[in-house]
PDB file of N, CA and C in Angstrom:
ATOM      1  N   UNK A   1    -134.218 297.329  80.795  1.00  0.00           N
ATOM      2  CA  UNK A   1    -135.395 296.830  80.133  1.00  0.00           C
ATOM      3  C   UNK A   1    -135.071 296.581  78.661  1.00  0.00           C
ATOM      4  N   UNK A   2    -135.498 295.372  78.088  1.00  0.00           N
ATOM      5  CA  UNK A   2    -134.870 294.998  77.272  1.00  0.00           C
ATOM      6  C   UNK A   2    -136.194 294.860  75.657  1.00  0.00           C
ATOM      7  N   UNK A   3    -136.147 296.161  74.864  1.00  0.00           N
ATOM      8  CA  UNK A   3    -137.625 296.430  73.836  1.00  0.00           C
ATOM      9  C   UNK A   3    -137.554 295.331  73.006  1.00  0.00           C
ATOM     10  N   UNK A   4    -138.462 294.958  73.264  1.00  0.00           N
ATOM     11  CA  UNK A   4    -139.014 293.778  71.778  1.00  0.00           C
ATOM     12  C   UNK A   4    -139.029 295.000  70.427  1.00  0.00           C
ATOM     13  N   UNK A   5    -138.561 293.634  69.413  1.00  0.00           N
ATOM     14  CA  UNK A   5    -138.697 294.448  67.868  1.00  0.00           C
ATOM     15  C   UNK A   5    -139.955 294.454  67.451  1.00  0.00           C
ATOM     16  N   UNK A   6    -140.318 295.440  66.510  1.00  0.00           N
ATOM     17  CA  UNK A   6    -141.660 295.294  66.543  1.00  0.00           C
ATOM     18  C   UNK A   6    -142.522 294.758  65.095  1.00  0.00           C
ATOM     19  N   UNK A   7    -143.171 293.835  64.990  1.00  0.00           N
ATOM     20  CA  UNK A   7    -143.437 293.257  64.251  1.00  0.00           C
ATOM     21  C   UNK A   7    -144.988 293.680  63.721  1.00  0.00           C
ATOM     22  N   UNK A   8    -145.395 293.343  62.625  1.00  0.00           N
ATOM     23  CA  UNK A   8    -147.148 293.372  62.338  1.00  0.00           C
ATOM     24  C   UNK A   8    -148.075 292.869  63.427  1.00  0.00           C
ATOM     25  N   UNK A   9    -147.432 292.265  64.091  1.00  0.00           N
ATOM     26  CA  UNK A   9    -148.602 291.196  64.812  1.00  0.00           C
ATOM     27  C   UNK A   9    -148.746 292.369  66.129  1.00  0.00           C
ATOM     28  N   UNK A  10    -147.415 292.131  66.853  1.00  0.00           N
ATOM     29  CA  UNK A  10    -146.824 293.192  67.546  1.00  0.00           C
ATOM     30  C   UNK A  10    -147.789 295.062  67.804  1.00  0.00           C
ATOM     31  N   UNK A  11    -147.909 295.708  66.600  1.00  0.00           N
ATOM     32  CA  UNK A  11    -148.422 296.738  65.875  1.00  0.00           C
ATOM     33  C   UNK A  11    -149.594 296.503  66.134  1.00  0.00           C
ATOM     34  N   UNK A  12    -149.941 295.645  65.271  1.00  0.00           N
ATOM     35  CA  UNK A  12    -151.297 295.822  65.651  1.00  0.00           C
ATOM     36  C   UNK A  12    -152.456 295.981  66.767  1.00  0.00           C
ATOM     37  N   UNK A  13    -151.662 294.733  67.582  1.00  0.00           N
ATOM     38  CA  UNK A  13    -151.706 294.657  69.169  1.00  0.00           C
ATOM     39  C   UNK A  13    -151.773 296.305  69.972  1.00  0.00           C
ATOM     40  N   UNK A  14    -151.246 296.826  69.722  1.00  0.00           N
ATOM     41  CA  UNK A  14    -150.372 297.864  70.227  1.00  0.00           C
ATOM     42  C   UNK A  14    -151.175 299.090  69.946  1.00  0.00           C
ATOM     43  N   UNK A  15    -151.818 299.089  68.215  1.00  0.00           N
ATOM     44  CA  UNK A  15    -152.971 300.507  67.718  1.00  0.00           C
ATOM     45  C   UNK A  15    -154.528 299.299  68.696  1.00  0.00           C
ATOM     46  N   UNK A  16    -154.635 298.560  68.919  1.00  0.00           N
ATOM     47  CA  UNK A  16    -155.804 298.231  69.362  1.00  0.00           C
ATOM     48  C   UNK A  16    -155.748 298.802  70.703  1.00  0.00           C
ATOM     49  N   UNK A  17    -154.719 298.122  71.627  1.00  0.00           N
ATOM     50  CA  UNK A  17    -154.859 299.012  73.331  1.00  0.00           C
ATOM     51  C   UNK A  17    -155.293 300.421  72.671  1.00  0.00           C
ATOM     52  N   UNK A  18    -154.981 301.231  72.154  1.00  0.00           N
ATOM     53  CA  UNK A  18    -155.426 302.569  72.321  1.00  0.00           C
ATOM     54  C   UNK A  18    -156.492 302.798  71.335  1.00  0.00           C
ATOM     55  N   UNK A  19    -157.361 301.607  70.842  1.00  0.00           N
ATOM     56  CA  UNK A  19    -159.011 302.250  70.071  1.00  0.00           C
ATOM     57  C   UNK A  19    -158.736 302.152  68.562  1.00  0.00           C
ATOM     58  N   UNK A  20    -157.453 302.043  68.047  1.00  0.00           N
ATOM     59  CA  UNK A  20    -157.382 302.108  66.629  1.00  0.00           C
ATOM     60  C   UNK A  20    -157.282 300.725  66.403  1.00  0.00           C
ATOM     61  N   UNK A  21    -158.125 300.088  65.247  1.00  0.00           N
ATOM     62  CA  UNK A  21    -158.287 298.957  64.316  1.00  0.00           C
ATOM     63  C   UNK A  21    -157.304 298.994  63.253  1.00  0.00           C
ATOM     64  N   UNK A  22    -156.768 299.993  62.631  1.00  0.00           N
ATOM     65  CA  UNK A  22    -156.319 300.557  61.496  1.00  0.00           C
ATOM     66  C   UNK A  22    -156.984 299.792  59.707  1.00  0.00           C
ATOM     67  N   UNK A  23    -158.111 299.802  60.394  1.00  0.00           N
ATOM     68  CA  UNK A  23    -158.687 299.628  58.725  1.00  0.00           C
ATOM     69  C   UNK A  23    -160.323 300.982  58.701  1.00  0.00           C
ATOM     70  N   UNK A  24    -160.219 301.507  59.566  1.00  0.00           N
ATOM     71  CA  UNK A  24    -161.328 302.461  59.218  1.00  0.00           C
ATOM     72  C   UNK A  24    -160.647 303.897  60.298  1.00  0.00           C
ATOM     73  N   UNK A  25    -159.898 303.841  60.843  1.00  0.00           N
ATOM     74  CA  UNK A  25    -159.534 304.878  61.631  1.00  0.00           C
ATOM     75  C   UNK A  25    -158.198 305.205  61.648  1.00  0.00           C
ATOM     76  N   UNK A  26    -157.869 306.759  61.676  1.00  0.00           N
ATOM     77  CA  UNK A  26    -156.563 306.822  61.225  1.00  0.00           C
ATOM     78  C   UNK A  26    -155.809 306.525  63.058  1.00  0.00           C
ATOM     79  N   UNK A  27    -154.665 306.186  63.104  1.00  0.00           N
ATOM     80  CA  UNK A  27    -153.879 305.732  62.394  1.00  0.00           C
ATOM     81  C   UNK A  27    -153.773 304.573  61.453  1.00  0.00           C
ATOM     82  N   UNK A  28    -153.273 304.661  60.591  1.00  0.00           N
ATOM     83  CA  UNK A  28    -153.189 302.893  59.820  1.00  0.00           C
ATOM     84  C   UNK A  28    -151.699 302.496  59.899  1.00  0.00           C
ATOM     85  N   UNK A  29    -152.009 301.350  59.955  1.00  0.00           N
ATOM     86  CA  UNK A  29    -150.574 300.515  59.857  1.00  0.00           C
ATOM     87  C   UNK A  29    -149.858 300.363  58.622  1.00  0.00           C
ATOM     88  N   UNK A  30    -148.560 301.208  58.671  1.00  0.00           N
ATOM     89  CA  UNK A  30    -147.674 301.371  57.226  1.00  0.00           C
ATOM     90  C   UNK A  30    -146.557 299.949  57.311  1.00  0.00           C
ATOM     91  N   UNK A  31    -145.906 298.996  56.028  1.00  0.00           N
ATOM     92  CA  UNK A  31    -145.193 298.240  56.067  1.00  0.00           C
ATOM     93  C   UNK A  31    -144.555 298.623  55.039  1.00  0.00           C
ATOM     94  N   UNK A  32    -143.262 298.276  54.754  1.00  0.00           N
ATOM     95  CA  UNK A  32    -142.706 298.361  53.525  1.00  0.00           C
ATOM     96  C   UNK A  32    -141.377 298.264  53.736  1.00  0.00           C
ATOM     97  N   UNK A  33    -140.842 296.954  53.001  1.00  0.00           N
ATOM     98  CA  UNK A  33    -139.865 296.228  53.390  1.00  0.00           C
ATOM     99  C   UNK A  33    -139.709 295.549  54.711  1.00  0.00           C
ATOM    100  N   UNK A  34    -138.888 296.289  55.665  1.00  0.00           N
ATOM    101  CA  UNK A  34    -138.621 296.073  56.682  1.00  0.00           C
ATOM    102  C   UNK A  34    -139.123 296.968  57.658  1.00  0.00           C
ATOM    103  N   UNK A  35    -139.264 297.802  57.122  1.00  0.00           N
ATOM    104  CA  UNK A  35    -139.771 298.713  58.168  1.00  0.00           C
ATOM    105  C   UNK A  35    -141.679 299.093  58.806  1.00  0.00           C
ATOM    106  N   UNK A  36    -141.808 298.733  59.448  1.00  0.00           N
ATOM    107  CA  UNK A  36    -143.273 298.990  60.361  1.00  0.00           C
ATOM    108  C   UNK A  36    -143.754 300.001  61.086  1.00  0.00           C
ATOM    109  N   UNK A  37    -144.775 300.747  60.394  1.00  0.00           N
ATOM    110  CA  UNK A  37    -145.094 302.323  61.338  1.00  0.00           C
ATOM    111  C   UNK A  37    -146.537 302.096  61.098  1.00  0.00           C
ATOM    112  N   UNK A  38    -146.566 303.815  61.539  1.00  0.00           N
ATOM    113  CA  UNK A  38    -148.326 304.290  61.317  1.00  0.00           C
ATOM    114  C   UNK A  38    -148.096 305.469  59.984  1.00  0.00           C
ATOM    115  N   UNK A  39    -149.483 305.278  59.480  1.00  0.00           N
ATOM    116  CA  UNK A  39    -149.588 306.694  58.292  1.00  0.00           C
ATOM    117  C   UNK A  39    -150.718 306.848  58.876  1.00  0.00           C
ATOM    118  N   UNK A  40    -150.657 308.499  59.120  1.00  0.00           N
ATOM    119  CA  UNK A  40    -151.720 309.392  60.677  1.00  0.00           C
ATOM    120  C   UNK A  40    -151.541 310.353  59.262  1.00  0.00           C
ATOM    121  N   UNK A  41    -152.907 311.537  59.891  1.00  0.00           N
ATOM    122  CA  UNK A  41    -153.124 312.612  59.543  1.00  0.00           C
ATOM    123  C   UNK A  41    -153.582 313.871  60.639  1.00  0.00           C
ATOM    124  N   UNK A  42    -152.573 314.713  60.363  1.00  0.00           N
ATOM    125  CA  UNK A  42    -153.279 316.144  61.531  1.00  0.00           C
ATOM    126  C   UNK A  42    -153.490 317.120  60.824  1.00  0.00           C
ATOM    127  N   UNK A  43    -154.389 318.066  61.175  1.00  0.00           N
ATOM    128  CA  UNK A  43    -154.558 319.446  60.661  1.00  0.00           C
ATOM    129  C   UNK A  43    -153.552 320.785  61.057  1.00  0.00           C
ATOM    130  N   UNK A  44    -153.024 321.265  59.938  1.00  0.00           N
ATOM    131  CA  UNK A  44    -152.045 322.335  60.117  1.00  0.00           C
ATOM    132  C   UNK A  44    -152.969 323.547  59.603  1.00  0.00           C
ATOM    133  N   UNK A  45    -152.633 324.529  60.760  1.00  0.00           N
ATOM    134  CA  UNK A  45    -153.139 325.616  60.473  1.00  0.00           C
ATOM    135  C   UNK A  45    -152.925 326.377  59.017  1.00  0.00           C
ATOM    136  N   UNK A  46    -151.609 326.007  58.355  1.00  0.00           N
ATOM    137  CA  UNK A  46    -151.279 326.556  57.633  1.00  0.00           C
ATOM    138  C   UNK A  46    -151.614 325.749  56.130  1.00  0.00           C
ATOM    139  N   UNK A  47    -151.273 324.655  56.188  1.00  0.00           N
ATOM    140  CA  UNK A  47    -151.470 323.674  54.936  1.00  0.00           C
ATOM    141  C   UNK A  47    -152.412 323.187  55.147  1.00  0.00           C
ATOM    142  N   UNK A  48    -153.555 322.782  56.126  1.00  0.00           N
ATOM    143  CA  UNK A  48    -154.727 322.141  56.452  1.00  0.00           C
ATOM    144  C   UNK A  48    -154.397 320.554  56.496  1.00  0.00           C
ATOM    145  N   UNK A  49    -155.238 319.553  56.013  1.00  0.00           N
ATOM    146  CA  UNK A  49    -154.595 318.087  56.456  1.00  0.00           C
ATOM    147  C   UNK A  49    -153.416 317.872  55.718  1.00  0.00           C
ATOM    148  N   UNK A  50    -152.582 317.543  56.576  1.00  0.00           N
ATOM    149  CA  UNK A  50    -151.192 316.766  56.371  1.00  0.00           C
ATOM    150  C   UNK A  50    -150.804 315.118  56.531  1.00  0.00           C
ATOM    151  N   UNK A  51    -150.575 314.434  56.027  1.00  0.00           N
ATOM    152  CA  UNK A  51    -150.310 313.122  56.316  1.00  0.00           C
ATOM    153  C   UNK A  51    -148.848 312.923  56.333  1.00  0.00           C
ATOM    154  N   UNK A  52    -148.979 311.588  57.160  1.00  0.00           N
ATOM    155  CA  UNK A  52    -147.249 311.755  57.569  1.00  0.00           C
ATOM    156  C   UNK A  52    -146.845 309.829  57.827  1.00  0.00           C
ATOM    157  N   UNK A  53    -145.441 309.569  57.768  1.00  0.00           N
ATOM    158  CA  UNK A  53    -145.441 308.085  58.200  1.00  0.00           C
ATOM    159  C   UNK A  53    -144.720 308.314  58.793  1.00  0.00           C
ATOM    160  N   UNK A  54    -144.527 307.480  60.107  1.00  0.00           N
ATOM    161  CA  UNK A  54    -143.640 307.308  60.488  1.00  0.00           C
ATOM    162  C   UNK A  54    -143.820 305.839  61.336  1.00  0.00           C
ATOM    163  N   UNK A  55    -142.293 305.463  61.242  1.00  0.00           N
ATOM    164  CA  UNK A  55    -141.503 304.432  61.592  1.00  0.00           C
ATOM    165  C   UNK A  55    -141.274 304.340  63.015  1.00  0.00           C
ATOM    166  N   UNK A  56    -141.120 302.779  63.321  1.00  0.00           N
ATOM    167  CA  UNK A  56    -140.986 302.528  64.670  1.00  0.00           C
ATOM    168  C   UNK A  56    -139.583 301.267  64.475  1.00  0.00           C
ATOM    169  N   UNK A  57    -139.123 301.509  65.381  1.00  0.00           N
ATOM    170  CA  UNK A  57    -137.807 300.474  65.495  1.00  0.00           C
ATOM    171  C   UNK A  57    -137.984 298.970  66.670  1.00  0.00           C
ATOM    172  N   UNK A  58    -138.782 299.652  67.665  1.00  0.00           N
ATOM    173  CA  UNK A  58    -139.618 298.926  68.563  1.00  0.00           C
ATOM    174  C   UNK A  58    -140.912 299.082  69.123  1.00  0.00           C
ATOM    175  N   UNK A  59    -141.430 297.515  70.180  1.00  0.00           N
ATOM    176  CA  UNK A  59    -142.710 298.323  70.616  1.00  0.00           C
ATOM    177  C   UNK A  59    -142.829 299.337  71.409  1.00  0.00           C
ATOM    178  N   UNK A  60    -141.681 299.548  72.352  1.00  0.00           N
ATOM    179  CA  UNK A  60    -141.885 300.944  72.767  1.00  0.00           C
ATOM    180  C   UNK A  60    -142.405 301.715  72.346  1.00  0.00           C
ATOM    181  N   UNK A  61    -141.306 302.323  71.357  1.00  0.00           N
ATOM    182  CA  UNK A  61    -141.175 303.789  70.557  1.00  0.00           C
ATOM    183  C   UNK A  61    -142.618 304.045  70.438  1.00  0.00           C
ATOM    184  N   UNK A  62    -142.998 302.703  69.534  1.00  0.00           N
ATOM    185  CA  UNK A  62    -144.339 303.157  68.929  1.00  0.00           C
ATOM    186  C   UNK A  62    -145.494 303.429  70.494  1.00  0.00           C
ATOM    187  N   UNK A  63    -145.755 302.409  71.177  1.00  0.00           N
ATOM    188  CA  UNK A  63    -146.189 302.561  72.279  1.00  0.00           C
ATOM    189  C   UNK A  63    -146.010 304.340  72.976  1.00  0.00           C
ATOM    190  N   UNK A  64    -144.902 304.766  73.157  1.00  0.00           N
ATOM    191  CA  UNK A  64    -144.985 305.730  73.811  1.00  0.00           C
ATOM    192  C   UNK A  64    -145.428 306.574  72.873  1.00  0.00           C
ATOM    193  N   UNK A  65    -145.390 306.667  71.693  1.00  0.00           N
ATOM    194  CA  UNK A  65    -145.452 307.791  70.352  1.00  0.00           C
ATOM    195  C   UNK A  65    -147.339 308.175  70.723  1.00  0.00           C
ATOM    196  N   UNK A  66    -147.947 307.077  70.603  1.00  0.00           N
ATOM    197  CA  UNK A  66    -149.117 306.823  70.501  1.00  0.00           C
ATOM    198  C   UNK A  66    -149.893 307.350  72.222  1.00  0.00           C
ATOM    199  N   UNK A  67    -148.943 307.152  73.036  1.00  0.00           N
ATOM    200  CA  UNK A  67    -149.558 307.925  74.520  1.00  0.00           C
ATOM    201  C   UNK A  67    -149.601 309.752  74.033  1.00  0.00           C
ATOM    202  N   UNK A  68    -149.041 310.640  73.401  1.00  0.00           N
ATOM    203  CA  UNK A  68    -149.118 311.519  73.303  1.00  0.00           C
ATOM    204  C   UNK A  68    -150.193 312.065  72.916  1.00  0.00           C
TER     205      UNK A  68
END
């Protein structure tokens, strides 16, 4: 199986199947340079909200990241 790269258009597509818009709900869609992710936030028991980015290389990755 051969992963498409993953692009803005791509991304976006991709936070919509699962309910996110990314302009009022976290996750949001991170860009910068070349690289395309989400900036999410979870609650740590210890530090309380944490925010985090992370990067996707394809639509997979991100796809499966987002089933969890």
């Amino acid at each position: 199986m051969v992963m498409k790269m993953l692009t803005k258009t791509s991304a976006l597509k991709i936070l919509k199947k699962y309910g996110y818009n990314s302009k009022s709900v976290h996750p949001y869609l991170y860009i910068k340079n070349k690289d395309i992710g989400i900036n999410y936030s979870y609650i740590d028991n210890k530090y309380g909200i944490i925010e985090r980015i992370k990067t996707f290389k394809n639509e997979g990755d991100l796809d499966f990241f987002l089933k969890k």
